[in-house]
Protein backbone atom coordinates (compact mmCIF):
# COMPACT_ATOMS: atom_id res chain seq x y z
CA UNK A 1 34.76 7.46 -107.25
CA UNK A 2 36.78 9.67 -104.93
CA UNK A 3 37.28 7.97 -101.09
CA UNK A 4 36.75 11.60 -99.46
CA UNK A 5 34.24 10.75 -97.03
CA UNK A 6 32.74 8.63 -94.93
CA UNK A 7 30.25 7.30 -96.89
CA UNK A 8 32.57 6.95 -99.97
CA UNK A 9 34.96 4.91 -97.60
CA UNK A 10 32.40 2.71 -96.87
CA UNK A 11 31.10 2.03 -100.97
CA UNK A 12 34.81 1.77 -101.70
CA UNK A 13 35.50 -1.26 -98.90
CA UNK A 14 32.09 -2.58 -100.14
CA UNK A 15 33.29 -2.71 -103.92
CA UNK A 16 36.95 -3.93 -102.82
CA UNK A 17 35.63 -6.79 -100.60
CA UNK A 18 33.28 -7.46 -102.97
CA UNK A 19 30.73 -8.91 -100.89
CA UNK A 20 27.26 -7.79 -100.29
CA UNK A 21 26.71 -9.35 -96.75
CA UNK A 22 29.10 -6.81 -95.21
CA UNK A 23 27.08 -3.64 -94.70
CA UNK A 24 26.95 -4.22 -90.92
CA UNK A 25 30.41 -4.55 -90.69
CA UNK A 26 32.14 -1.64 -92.26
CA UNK A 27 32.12 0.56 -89.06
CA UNK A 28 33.79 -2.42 -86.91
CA UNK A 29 36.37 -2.59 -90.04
CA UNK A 30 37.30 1.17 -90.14
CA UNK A 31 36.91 1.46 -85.83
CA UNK A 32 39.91 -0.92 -86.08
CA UNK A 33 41.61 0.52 -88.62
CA UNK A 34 41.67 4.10 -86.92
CA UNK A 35 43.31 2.57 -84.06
CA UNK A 36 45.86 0.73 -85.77
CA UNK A 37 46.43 3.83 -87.70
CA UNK A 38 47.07 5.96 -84.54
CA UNK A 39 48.84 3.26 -83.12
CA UNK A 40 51.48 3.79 -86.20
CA UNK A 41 51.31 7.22 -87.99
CA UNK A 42 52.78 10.32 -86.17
CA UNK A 43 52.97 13.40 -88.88
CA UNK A 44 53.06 17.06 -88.53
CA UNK A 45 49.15 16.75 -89.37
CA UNK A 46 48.72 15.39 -85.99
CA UNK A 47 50.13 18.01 -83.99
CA UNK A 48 48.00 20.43 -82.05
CA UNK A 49 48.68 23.10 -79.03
CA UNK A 50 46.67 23.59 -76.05
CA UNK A 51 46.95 25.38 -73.42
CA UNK A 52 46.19 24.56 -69.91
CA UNK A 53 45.92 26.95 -66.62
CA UNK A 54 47.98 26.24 -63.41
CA UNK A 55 46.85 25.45 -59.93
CA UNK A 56 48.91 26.64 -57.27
CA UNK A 57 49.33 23.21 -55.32
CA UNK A 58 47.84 21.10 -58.43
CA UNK A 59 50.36 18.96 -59.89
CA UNK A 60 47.95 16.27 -61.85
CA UNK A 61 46.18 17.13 -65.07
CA UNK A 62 43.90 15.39 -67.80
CA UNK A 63 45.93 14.57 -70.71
CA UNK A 64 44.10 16.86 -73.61
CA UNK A 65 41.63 15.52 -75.92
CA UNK A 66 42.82 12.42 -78.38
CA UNK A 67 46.67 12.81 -76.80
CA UNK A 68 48.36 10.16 -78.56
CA UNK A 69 52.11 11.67 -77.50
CA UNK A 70 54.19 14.66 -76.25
CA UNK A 71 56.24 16.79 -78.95
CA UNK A 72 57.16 19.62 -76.20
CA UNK A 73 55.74 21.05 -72.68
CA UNK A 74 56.30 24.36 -71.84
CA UNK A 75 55.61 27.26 -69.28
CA UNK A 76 55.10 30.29 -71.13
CA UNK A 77 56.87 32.78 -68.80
CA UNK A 78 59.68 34.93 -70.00
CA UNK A 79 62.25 33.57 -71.44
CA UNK A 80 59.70 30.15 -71.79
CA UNK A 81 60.55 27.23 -69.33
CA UNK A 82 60.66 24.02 -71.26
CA UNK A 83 59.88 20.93 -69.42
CA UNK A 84 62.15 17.94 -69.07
CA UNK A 85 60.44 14.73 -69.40
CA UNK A 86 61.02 11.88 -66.35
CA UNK A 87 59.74 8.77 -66.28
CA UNK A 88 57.10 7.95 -62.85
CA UNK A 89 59.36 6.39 -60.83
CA UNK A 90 61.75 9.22 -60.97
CA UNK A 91 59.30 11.83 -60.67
CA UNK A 92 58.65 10.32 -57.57
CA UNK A 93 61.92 10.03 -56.00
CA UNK A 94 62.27 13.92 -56.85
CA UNK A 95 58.99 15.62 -56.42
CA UNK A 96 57.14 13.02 -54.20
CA UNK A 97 57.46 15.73 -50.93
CA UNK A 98 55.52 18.88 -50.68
CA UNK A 99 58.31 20.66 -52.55
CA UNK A 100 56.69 23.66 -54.82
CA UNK A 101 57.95 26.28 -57.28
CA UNK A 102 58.05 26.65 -61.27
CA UNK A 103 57.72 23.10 -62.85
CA UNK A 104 60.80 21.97 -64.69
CA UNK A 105 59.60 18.40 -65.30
CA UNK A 106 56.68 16.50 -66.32
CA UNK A 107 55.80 12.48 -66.53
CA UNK A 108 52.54 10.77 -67.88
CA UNK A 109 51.05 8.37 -65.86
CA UNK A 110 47.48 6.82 -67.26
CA UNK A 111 45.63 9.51 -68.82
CA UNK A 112 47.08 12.38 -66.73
CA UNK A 113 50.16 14.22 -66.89
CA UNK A 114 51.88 14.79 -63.77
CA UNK A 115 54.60 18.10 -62.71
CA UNK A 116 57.80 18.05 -60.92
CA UNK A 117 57.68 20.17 -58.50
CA UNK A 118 54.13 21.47 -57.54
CA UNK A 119 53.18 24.56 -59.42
CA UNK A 120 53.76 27.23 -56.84
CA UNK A 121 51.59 29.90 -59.23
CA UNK A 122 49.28 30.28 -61.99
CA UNK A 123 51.69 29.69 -64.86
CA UNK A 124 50.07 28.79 -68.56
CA UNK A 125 51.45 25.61 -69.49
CA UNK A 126 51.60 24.73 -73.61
CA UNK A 127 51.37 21.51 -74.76
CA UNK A 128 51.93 20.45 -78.12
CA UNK A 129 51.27 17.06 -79.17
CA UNK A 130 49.93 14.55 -81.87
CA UNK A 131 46.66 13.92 -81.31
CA UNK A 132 44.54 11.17 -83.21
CA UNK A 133 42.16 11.97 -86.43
CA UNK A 134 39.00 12.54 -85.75
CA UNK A 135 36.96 9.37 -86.00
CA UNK A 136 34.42 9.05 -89.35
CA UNK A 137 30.92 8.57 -88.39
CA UNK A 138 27.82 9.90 -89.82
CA UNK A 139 28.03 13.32 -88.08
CA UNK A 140 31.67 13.60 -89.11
CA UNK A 141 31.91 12.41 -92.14
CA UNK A 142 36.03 13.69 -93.20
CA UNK A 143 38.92 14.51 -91.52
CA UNK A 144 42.23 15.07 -92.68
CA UNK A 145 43.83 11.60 -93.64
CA UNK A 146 40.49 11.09 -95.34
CA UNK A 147 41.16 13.68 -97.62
CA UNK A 148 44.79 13.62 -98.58
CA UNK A 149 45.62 10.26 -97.90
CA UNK A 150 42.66 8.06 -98.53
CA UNK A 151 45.01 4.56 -99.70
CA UNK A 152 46.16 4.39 -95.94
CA UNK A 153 42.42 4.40 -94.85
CA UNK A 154 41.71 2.13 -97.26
CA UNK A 155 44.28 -0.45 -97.12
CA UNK A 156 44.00 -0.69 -93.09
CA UNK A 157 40.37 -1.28 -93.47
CA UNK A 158 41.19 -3.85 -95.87
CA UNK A 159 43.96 -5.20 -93.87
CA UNK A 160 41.20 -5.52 -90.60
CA UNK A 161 38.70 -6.91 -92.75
CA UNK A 162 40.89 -10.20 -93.90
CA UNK A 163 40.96 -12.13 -90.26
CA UNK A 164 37.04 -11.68 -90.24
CA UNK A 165 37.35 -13.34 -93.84
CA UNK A 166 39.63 -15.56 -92.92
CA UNK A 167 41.87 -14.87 -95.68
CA UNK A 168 45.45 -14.51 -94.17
CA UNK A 169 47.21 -14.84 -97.79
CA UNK A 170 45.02 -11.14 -98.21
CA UNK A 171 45.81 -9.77 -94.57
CA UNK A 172 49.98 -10.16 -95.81
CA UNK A 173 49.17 -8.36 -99.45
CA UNK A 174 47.19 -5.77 -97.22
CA UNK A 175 49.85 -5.07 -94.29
CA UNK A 176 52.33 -4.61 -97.11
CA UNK A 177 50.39 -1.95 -98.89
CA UNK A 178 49.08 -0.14 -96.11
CA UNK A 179 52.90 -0.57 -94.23
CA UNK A 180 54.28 0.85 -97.68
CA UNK A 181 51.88 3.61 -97.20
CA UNK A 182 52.78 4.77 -93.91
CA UNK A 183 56.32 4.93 -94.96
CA UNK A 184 56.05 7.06 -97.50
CA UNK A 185 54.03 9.71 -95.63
CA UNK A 186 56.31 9.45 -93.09
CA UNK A 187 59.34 9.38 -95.10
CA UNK A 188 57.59 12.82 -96.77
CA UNK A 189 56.66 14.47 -93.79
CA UNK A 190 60.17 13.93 -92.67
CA UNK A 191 61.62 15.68 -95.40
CA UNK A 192 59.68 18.55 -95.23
CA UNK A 193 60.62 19.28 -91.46
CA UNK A 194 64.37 19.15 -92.41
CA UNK A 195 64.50 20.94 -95.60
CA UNK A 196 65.99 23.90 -96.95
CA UNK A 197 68.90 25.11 -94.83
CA UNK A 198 71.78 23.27 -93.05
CA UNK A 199 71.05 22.32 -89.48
CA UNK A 200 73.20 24.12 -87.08
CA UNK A 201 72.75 23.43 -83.26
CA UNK A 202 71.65 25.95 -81.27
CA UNK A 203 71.16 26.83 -77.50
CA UNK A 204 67.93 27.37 -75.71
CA UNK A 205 68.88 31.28 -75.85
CA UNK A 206 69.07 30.25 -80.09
CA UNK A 207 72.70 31.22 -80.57
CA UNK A 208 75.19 28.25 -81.80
């Protein structure tokens, strides 16, 4: 049987833990294992783009949808203005006064992204990011790891289910396959950013 879906994840943990008084639990197992997965995987998969439009005197936005972390901000003017990342407490010994113009850094604090200094126009910021898989449930029933890399779903599930069992000897053969996993999807994805050509250094106008 392919583990494709949703449902198929859920026969496949049922055959693997072999136990028939589990039905209930298979949604706690794979809830867990989603976050422990997005806690650890970060591939180009992941990454998405928004865009978001600026408020003149706004510097505090909602962090998109599933934002698990930054790859690049940017102001799409022309030439683009990237944005430096600060942490909080510097971003607030810069920006902290009622200085405004074009943004030329950015922090995260909670869920919300914050700009140094104050947008002083309506500028489209571009975020791209890695945001988390889509959860399985009954209304969506794949998403991408589901489909091309259905061991690492598996073997986290596994790997969650073993405490509940209280089989800890299981929960070390599981953490090694699903860590082994991760690796080598990251080790691939990896690959494939840097391959083909020499990297050369370049300036933000793209000229060595």
């Amino acid at each position: 049987m392919a583990i494709n879906s949703y449902a198929n994840l859920k026969t496949a943990l049922a055959n693997w833990l072999d136990r028939s008084d589990l039905t209930s639990r298979l949604d706690e197992f794979i809830e867990l294992a989603e976050a422990r997965i997005a806690d650890d995987l970060r591939i180009r998969a992941m990454e998405t783009t928004v865009t978001q439009a600026l408020t003149g005197g706004t510097r505090s936005y909602a962090l998109p949808t599933g934002y698990l972390q930054a790859r690049n901000f940017q102001i799409n003017t022309d030439p683009i203005t990237a944005l430096e990342y600060i942490t909080p407490e510097m971003m607030d010994r810069i920006w902290a006064g009622s200085t405004s113009g074009r943004p030329s850094t950015y922090t995260i604090l909670g869920d919300n992204y914050i700009l140094g200094p104050s947008p002083d126009s309506a500028d489209t910021l571009e975020i791209t990011y890695y945001k988390e898989f889509t959860a399985l449930s009954g209304s969506a029933t794949t998403n991408w790891l589901i489909l091309n890399r259905p061991n690492i779903y598996l073997y986290a599930c596994l790997l969650e289910a073993s405490p509940f069992l209280g089989s800890p000897e299981e929960a070390q053969v599981w953490a090694t396959f699903y860590q082994e996993a991760i690796d080598r999807i990251q080790n691939a994805d990896s690959r494939d950013r840097f391959s083909g050509s020499a990297l050369t250094v370049k300036t933000t106008a793209g000229n060595p």
